[in-house]
Protein backbone atom coordinates (compact mmCIF):
# COMPACT_ATOMS: atom_id res chain seq x y z
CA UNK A 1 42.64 53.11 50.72
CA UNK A 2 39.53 52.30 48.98
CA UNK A 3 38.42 55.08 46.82
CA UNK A 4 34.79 56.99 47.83
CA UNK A 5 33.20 55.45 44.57
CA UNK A 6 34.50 51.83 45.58
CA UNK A 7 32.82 52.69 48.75
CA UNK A 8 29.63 53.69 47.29
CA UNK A 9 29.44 50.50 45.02
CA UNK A 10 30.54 48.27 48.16
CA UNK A 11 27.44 49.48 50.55
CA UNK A 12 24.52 49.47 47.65
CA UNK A 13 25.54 46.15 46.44
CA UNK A 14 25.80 44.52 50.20
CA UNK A 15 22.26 47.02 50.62
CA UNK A 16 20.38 45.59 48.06
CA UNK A 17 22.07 41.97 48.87
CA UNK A 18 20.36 42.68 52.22
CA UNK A 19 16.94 43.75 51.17
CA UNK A 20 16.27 41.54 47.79
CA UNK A 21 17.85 38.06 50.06
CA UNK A 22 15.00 39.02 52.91
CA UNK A 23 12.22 39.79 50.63
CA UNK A 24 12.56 36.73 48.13
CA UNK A 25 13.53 34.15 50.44
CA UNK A 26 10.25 32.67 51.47
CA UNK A 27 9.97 32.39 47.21
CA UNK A 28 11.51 28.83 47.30
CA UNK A 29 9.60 27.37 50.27
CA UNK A 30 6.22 28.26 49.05
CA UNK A 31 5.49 24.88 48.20
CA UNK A 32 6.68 23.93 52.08
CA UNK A 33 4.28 26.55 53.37
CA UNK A 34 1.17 25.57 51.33
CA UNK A 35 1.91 22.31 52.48
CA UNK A 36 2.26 23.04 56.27
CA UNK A 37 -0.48 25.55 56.62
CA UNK A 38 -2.71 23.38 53.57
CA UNK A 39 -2.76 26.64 51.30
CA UNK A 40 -3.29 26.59 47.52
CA UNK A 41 -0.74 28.36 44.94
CA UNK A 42 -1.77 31.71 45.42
CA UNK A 43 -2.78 31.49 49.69
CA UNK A 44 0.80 30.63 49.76
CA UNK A 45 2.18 33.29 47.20
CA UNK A 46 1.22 35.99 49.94
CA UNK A 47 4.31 35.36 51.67
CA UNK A 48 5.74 36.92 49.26
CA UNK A 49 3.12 39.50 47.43
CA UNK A 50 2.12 41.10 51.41
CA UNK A 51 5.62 41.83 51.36
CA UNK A 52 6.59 43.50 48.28
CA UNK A 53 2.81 44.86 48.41
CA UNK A 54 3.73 46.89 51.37
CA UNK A 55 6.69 47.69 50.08
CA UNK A 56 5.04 49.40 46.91
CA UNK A 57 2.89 51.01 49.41
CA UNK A 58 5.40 52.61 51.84
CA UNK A 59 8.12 53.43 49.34
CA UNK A 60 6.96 56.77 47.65
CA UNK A 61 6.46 58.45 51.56
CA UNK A 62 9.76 57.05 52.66
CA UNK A 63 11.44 58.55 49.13
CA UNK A 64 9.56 61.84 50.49
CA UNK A 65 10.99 61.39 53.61
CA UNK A 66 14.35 61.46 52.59
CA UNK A 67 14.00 64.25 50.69
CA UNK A 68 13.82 66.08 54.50
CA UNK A 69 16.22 64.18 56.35
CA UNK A 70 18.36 62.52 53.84
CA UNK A 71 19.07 59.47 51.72
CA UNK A 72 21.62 57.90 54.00
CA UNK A 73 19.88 57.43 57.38
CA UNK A 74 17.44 56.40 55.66
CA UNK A 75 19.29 53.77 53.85
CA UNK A 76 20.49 52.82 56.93
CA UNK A 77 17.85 52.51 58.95
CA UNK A 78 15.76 49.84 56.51
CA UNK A 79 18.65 47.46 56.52
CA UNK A 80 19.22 47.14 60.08
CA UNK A 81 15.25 47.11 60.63
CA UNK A 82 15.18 44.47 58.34
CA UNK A 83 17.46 42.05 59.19
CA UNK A 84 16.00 42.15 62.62
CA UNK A 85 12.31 41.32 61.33
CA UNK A 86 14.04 38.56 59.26
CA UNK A 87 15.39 37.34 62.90
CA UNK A 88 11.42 37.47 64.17
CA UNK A 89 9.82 35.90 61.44
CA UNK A 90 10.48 32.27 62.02
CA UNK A 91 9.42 32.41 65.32
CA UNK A 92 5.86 33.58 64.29
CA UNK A 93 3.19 30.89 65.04
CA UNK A 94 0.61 31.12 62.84
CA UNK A 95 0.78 31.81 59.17
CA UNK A 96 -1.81 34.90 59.71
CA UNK A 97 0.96 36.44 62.24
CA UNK A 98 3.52 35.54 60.04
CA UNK A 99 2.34 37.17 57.18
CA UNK A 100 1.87 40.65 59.36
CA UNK A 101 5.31 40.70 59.88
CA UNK A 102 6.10 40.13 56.39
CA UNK A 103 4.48 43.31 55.69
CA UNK A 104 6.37 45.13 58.62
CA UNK A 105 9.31 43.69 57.21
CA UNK A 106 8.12 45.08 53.36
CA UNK A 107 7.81 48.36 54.80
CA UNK A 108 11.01 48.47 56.61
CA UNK A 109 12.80 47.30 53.25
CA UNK A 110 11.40 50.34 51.19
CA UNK A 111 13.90 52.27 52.60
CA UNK A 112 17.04 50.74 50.59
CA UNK A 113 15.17 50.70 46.70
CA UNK A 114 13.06 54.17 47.00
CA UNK A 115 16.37 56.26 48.04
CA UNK A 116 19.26 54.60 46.55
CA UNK A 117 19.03 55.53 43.21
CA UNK A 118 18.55 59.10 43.89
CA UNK A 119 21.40 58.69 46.59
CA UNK A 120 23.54 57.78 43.68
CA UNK A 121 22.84 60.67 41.42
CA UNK A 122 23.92 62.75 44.41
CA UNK A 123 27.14 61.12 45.20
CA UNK A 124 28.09 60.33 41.57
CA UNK A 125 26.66 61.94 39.76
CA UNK A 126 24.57 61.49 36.07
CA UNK A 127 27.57 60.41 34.46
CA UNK A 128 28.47 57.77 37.15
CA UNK A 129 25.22 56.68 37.59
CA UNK A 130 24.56 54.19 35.33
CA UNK A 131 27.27 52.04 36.17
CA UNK A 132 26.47 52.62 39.97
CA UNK A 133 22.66 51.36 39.01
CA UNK A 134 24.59 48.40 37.30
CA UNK A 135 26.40 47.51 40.28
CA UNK A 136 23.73 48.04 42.81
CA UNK A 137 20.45 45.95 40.55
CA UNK A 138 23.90 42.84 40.59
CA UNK A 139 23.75 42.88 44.50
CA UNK A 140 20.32 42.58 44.44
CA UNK A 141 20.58 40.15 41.73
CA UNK A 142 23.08 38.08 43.27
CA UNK A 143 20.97 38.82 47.25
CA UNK A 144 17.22 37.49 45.45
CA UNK A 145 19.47 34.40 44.05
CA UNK A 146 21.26 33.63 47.62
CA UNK A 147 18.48 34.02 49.60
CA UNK A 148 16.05 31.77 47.48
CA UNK A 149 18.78 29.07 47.44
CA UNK A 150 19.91 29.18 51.10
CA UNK A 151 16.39 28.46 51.70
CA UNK A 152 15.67 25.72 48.85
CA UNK A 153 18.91 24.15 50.23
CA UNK A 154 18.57 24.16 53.93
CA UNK A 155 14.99 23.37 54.39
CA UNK A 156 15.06 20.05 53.67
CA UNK A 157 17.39 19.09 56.93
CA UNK A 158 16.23 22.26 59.12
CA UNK A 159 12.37 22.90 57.80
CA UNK A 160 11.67 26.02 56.30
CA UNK A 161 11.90 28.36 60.07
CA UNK A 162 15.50 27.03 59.86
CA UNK A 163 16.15 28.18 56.31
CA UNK A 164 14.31 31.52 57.18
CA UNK A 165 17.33 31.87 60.35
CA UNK A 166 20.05 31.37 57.41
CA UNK A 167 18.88 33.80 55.13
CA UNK A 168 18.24 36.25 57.99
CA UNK A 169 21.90 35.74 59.54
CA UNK A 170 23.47 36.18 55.99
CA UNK A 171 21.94 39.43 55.33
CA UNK A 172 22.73 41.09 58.43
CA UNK A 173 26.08 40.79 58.05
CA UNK A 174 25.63 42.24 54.48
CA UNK A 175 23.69 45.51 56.71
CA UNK A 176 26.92 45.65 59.15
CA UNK A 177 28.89 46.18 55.91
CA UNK A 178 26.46 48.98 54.87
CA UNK A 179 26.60 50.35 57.55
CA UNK A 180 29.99 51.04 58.05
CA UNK A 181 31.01 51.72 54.42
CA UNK A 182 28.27 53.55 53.14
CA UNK A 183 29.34 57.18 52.92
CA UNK A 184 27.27 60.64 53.78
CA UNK A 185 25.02 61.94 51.00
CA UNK A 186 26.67 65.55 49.62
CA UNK A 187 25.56 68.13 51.76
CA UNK A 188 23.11 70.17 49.48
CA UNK A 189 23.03 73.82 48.80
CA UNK A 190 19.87 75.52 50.02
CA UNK A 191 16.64 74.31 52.16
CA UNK A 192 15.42 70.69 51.83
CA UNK A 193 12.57 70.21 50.39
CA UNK A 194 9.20 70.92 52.34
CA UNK A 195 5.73 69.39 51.56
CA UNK A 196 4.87 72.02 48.79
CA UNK A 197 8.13 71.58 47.44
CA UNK A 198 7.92 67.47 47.74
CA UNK A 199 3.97 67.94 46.00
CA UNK A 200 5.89 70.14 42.30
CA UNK A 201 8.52 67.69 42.47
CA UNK A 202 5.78 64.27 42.74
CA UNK A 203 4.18 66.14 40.00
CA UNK A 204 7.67 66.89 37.99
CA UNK A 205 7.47 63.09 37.56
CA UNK A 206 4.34 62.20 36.20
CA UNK A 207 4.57 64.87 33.33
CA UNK A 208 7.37 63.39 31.31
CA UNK A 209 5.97 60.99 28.59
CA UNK A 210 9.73 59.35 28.70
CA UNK A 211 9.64 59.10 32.61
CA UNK A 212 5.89 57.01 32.30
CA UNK A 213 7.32 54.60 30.00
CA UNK A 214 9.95 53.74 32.60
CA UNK A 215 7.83 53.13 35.47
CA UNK A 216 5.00 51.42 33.77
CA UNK A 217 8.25 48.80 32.47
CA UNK A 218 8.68 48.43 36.16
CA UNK A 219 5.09 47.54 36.65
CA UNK A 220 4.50 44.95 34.17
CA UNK A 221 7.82 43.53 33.70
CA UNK A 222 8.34 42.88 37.11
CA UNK A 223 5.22 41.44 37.58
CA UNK A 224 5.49 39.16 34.87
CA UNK A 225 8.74 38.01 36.10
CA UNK A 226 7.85 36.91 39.61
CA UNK A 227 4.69 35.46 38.32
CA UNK A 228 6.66 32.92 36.48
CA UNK A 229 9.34 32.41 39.65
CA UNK A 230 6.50 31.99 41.98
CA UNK A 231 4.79 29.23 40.24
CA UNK A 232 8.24 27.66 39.10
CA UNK A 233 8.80 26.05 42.25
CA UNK A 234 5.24 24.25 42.40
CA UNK A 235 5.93 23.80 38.61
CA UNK A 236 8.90 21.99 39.02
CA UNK A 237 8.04 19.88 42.08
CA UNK A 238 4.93 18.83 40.53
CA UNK A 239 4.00 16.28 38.16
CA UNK A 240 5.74 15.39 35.33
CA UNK A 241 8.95 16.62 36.33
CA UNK A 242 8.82 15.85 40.39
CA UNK A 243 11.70 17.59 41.20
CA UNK A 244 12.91 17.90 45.11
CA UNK A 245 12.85 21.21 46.51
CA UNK A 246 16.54 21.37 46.55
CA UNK A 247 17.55 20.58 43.15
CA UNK A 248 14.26 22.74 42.12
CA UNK A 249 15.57 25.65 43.62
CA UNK A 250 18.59 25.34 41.41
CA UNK A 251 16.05 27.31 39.07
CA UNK A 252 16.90 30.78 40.75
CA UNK A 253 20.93 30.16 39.81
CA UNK A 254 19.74 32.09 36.75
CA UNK A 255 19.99 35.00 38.89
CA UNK A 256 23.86 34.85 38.71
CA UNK A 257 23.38 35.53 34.44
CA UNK A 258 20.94 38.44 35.62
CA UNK A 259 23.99 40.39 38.00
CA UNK A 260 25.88 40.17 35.05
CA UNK A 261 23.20 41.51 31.95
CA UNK A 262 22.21 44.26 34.77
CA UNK A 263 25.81 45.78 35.49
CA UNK A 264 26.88 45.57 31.70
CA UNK A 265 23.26 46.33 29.95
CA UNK A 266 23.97 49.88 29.41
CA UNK A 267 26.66 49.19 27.38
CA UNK A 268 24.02 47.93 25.23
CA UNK A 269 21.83 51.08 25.66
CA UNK A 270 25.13 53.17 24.53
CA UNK A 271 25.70 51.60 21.74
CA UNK A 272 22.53 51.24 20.22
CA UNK A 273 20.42 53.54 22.14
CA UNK A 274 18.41 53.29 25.28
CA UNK A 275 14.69 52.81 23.33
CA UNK A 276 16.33 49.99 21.28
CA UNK A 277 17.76 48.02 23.75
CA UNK A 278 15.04 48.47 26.09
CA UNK A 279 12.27 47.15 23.59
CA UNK A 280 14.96 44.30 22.51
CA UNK A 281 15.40 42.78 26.17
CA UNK A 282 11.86 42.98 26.52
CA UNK A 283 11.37 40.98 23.97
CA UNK A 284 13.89 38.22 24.46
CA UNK A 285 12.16 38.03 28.04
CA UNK A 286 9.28 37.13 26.18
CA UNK A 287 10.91 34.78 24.29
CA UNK A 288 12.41 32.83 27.33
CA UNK A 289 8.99 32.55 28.45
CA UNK A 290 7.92 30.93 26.17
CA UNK A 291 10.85 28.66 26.26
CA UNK A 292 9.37 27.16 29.45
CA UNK A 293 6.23 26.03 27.75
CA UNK A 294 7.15 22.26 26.96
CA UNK A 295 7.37 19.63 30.25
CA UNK A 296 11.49 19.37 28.95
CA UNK A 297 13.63 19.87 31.69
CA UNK A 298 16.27 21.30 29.73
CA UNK A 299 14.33 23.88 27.66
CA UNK A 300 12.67 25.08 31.07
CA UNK A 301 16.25 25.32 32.43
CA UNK A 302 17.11 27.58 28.99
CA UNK A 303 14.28 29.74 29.03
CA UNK A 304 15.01 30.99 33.11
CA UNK A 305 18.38 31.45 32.30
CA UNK A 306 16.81 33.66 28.69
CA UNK A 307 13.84 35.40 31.02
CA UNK A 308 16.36 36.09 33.82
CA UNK A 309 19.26 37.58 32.00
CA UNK A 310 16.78 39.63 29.48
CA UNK A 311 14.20 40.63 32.45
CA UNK A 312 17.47 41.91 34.93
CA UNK A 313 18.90 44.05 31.54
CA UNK A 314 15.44 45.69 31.22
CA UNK A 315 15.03 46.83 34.82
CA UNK A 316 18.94 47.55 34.55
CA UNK A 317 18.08 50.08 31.59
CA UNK A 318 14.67 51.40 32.29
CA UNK A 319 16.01 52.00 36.55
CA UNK A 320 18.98 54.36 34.91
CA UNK A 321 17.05 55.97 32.30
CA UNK A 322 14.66 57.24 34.77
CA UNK A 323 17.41 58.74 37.25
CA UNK A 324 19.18 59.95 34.51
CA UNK A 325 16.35 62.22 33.33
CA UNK A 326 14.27 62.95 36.00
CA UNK A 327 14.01 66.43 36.96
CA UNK A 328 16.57 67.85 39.24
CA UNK A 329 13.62 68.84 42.00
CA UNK A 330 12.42 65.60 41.92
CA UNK A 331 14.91 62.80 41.84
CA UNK A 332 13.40 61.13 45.12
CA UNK A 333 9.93 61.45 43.78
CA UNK A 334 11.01 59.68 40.36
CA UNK A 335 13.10 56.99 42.23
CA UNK A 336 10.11 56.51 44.77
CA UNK A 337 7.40 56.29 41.68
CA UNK A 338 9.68 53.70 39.73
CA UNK A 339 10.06 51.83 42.63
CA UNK A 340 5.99 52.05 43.49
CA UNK A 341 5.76 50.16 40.07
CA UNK A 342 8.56 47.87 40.74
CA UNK A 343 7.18 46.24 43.88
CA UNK A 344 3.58 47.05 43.06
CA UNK A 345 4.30 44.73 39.95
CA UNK A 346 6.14 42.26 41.73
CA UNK A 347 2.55 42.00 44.42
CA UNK A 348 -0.10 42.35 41.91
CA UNK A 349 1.78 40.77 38.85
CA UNK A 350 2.97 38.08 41.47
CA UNK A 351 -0.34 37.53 43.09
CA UNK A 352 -2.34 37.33 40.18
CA UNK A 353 -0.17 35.23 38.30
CA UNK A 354 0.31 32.64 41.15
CA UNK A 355 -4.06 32.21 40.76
CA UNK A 356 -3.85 31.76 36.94
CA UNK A 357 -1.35 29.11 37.60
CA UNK A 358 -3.48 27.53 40.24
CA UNK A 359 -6.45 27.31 38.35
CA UNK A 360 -5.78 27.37 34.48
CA UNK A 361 -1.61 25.87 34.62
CA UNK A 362 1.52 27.19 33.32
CA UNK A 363 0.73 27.41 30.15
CA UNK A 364 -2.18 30.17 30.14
CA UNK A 365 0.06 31.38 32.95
CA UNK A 366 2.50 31.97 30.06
CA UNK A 367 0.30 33.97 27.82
CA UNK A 368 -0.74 36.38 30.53
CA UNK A 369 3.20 37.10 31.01
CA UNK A 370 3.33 36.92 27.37
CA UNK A 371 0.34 39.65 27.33
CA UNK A 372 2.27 41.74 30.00
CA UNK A 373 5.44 42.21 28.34
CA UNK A 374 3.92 43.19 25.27
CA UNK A 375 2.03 45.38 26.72
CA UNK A 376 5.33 47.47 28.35
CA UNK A 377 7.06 47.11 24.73
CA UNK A 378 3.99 49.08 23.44
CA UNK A 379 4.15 51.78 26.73
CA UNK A 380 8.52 52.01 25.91
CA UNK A 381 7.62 52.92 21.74
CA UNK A 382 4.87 55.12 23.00
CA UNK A 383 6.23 56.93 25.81
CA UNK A 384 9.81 57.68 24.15
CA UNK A 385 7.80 59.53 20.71
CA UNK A 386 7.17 63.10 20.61
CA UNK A 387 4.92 64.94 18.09
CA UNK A 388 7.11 67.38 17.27
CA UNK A 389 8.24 66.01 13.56
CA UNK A 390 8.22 63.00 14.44
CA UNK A 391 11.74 62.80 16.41
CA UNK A 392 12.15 60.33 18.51
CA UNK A 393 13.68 60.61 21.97
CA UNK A 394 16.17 57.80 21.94
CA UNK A 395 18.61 59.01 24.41
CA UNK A 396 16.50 61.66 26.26
């Protein structure tokens, strides 16, 4: 008999393979879609950035929400919703249209990423946590890296509606198995929270210094990193490399090193301390980056496999951190705040960089990323400091 922990580890993985394969998928037919509905870099970026946009939007109320009727329905509800939507979207016919359900379907997905994290502190526990966070950021991992190459793959012989269907069958399957393994939240001692009590907790989570660093790694790192996997697509079908969309897609297979640096990065953080390890993948992000610069095939290759596994062991890191010391009142509000950042990151960051690459090319696209990550090493060194003698809060 499979143990309740097993359980717990089964549902969030096949949860966020759910949510992360529906929400990235349209990321390796952009090129497909700017070319069907004559859209520019960015016009076709949407598809993804009105997505995780709305997502950003609707996940802080739907943490609060759970907070009165609890994390599971919840949970549950946003990945049958959204499989469903994924179902409907192909049959949209207009891109307009199309991109309204995307944000239905953003909305819907909030569900799974602003409750699951505080849904594992309840059922595990702090100790368990971080290894539940590993486990959970690998299905998404492993979910953002299916979906983007079921779609890169099966659009050349079924056009991208068809690759849309595949995705969309794959991950309801995944819900089915949520659905049915994912056990009950604890029952909790004492009311659930009302509005007032929501309102302390929401501002529980903005007053920690350590807690700010966190989300505002979430912000920028994310949005550096699907910056660079938006544009890598028209980057690598484009001149001088003219790749086809298939073998382009092969890009995202770096997504396989990133389930592996998330579920085994706090081993990392243990050993050298959370801070440390946090600033160090940052960096090495960076570096992989950079990597991409030259038109070489194989040092492109190198530096998304570098980016991927570094970027996956940051989010890994700061996602756990920020459970692990958020304040017991308001472990929805800090899940629902870090994922804000996340997805707000992912739209903005995503957006934005899709127009530099559009008008200025990879390169400058490479020193705003560059600019971005540096900017959330400087927030992690800041935000993990205290006055008080100068300690530093390492493990805090």
């Amino acid at each position: 008999m499979i143990s309740s922990a097993r359980r717990v580890k089964v549902a969030v993985a096949a949860a966020g393979f759910t949510s992360f394969a529906l929400l990235y998928a349209p990321q390796a037919v952009l090129p497909q879609l700017a070319g069907q509905y004559h859209l520019d870099p960015g016009g076709a970026a949407l598809a993804v950035s009105v997505a995780t946009g709305a997502l950003a939007i609707s996940v802080l109320p739907i943490a609060a929400l759970s907070e009165a009727i609890g994390r599971r329905p919840v949970i549950i509800a946003s990945v049958a919703i959204s499989s469903v939507l994924g179902l409907l979207l192909p049959l949209m016919p207009n891109y307009p249209l199309l991109l309204v359900l995307r944000a239905v379907q953003g909305v819907a997905i909030a569900g799974f990423p602003g409750v699951a994290t505080a849904y594992l502190v309840e059922r595990l526990g702090k100790t368990g946590v971080a290894a539940a966070v590993g486990a959970m950021i690998a299905g998404n991992t492993v979910g953002g890296m299916t979906g983007r190459l079921a779609t890169g793959f099966t659009a050349g012989p079924f056009g991208w509606r068809g690759a849309l269907y595949v995705v969309a069958g794959i991950s309801l399957v995944c819900a089915v198995v949520t659905v049915v393994t994912l056990p009950p939240s604890p029952v909790r001692t004492g009311e659930r929270q009302g509005l007032r009590d929501i309102g302390v907790g929401l501002l529980s989570a903005v007053r920690r210094p350590v807690l700010l660093a966190q989300y505002a790694v979430a912000l920028l790192a994310m949005g550096a990193f699907v910056a660079l996997y938006n544009a890598a697509g028209f980057r690598l079908t484009g001149e001088p490399l003219n790749l086809s969309p298939a073998i382009a897609s092969l890009v995202f297979v770096s997504y396989a090193l990133g389930s592996v640096s998330s579920a085994t990065a706090n081993r990392l953080s243990a050993r050298i301390g959370r801070r440390q390890a946090l600033v160090g993948v940052l960096l090495l992000t960076a570096v992989g980056a950079l990597l991409t610069i030259p038109d070489s095939l194989p040092l492109i290759v190198v530096g998304f496999l570098v980016l991927t596994t570094a970027f996956f062991a940051a989010h890994s890191i700061a996602n756990s951190w920020a459970a692990a010391d958020a304040p017991e009142n308001a472990r929805g509000q800090v899940g629902g705040l870090y994922m804000l950042m996340y997805y707000l990151g992912s739209s903005v960051g995503g957006g934005v960089g899709s127009v530099v690459y559009a008008r200025a090319g990879w390169n400058w696209l490479i020193v705003a990323v560059v600019v971005w990550l540096g900017l959330a090493v400087a927030a992690v060194q800041a935000g993990t400091r205290v006055r008080r003698g100068e300690r530093v809060l390492v493990g805090s």
